[in-house]
Structures are given as C-alpha cells and as structure tokens.
C-alpha atoms as a PDB file:
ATOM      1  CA  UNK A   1     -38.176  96.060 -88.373  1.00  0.00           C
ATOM      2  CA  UNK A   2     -41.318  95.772 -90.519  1.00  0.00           C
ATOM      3  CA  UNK A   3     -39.418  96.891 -93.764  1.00  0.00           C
ATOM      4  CA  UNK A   4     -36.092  97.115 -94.920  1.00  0.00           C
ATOM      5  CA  UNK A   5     -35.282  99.582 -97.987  1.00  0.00           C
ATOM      6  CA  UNK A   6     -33.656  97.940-100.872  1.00  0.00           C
ATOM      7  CA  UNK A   7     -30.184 100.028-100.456  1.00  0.00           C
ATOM      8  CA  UNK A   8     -29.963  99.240 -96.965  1.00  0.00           C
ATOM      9  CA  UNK A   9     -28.293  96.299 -95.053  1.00  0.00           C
ATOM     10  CA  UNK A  10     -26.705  94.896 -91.669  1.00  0.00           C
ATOM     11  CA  UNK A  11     -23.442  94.100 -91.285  1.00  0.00           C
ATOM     12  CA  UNK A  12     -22.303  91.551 -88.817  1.00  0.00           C
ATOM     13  CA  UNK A  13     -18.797  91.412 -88.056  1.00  0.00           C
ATOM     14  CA  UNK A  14     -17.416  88.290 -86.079  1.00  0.00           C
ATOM     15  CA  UNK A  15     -13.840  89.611 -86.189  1.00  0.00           C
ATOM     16  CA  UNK A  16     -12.453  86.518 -87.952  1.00  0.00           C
ATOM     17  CA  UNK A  17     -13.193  83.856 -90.059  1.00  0.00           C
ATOM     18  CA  UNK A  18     -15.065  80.976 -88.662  1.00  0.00           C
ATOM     19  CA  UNK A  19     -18.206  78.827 -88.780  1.00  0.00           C
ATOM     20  CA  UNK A  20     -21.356  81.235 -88.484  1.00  0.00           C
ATOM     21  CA  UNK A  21     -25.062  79.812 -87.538  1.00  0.00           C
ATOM     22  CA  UNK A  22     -27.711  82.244 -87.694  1.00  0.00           C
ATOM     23  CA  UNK A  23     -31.650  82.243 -86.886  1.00  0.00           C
ATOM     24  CA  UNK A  24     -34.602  84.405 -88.086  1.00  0.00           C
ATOM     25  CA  UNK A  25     -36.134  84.252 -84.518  1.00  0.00           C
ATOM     26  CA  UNK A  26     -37.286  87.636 -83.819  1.00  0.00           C
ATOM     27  CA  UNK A  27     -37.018  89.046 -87.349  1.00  0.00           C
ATOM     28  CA  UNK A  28     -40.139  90.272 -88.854  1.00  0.00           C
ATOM     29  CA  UNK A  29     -39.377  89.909 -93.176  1.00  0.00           C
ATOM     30  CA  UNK A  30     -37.622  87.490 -95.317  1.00  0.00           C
ATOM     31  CA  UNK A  31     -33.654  88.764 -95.411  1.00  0.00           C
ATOM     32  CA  UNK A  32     -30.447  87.443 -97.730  1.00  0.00           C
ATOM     33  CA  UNK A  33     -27.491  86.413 -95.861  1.00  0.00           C
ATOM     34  CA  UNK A  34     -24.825  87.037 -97.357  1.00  0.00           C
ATOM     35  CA  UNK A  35     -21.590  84.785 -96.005  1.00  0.00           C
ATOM     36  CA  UNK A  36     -18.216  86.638 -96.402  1.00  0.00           C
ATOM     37  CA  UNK A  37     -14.573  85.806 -95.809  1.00  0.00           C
ATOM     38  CA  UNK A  38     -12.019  88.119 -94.748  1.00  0.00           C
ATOM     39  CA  UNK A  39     -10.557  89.453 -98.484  1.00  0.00           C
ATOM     40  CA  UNK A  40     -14.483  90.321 -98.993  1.00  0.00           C
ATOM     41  CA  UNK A  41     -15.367  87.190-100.836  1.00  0.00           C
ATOM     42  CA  UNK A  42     -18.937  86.034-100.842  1.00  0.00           C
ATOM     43  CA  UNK A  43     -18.737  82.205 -99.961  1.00  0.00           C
ATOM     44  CA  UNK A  44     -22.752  81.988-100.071  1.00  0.00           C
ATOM     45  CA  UNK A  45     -25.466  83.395-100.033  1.00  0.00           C
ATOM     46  CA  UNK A  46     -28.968  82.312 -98.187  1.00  0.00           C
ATOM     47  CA  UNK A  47     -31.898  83.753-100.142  1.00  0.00           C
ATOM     48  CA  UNK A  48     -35.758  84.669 -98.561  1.00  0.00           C
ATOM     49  CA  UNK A  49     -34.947  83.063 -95.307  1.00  0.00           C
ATOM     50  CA  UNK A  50     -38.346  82.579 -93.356  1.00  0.00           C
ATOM     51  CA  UNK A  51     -39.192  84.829 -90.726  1.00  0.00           C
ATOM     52  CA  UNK A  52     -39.635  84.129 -87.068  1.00  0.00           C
ATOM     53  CA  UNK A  53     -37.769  80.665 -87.967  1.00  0.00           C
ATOM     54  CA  UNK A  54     -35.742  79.202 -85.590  1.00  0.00           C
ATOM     55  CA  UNK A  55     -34.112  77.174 -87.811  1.00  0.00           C
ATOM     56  CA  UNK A  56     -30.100  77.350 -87.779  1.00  0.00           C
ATOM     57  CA  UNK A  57     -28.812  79.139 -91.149  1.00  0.00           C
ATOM     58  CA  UNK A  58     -24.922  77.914 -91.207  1.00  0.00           C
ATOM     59  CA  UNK A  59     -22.384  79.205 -93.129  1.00  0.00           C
ATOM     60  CA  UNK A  60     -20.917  76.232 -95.603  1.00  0.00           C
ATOM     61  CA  UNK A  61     -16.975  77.346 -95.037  1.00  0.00           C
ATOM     62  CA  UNK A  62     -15.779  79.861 -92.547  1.00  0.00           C
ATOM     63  CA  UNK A  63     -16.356  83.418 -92.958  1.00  0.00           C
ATOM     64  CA  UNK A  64     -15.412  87.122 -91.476  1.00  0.00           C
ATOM     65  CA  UNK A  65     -18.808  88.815 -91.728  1.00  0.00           C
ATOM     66  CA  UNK A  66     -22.573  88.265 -92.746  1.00  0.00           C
ATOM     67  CA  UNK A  67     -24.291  91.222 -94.635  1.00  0.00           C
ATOM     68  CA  UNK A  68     -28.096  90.534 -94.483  1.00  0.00           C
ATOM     69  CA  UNK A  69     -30.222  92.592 -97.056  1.00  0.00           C
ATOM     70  CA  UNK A  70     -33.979  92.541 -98.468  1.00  0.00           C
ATOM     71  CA  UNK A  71     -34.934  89.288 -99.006  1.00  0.00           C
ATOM     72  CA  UNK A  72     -34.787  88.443-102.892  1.00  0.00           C
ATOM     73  CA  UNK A  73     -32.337  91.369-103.431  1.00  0.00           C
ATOM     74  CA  UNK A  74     -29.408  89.544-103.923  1.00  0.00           C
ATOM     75  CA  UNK A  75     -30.578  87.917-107.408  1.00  0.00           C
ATOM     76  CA  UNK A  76     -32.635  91.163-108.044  1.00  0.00           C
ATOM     77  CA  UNK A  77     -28.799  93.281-108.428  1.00  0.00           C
ATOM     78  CA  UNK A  78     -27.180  90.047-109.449  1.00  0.00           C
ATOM     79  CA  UNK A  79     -24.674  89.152-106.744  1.00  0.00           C
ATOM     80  CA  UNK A  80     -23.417  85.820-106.450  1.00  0.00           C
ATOM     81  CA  UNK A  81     -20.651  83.749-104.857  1.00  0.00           C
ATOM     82  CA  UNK A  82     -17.584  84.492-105.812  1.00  0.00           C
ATOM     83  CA  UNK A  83     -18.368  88.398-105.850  1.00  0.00           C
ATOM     84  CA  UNK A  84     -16.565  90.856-103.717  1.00  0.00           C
ATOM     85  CA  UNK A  85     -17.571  93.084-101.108  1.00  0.00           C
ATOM     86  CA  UNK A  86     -15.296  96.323-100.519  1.00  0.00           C
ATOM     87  CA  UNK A  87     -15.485  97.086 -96.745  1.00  0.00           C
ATOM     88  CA  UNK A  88     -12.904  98.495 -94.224  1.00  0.00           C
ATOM     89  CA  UNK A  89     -13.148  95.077 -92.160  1.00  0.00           C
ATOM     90  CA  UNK A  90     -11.488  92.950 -95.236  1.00  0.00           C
ATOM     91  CA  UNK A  91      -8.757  93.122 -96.398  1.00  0.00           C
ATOM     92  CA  UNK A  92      -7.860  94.837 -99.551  1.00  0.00           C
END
C-alpha cells in the first residue's frame, strides 16, 4: 500500500496471547501498532514506525492481536494504553 485512509486498519490475530515481534520490511508508510490482549486491552502502542525497517517492533507484555493504523493516528483520535478495543476475537 502507498496510502492508508484514516478509518481504516489491519487486524492481526495470533489466536492467543503471547510475545509479538513485528517488522516494517516491505511496508511502504509509517503505521501505529497497536498491542492488544485478549479482553481488548491496549497494552501499547508503537507510533510512526519507519518504513521498509527491519528493525524488530516487540510487544512489552503478551498480547492477542495487533491493529496497525495510519501512522500518527493513534494520538490524532486520542487512544492510549489502557483503552479498549470491542472486537469479536476478545472477550467481552
């Protein structure tokens, strides 16, 4: 992707909680990632991550799922760890 619009996102689902490491290898724009456990709770959150980088992003605790979104959007709508996420994959 070139662009990403500023209501859209990927979700990554690793089916249950553990220790995530992520890269930027082949990804064209600066993204959030988003580190989620499995009641939906944001753990942390990695912001403008560089682009083509193949430098490992890890998660600080384990977590369920990583939601990656425009880069800078997170503090743009003001989430934050300790925020929830309301998905079908965590639990209510």
């Amino acid at each position: 992707r070139n662009a990403l619009a500023d209501n859209a996102g990927m979700l990554f689902n690793f089916g249950e909680d553990r220790y995530i490491g992520m890269w930027m290898k082949n990804t064209l724009i600066p993204l959030d990632m988003i580190f989620i456990n499995h009641n939906g709770k944001i753990i942390q959150i990695i912001e403008n991550t560089e682009p083509l980088s193949t430098n490992l992003l890890r998660s600080e605790g384990k977590v369920r799922a990583v939601l990656e979104i425009s880069g800078g959007s997170a503090s743009r709508k003001g989430i934050k760890p300790g925020d929830h996420i309301i998905h079908s994959i965590f639990a209510p």
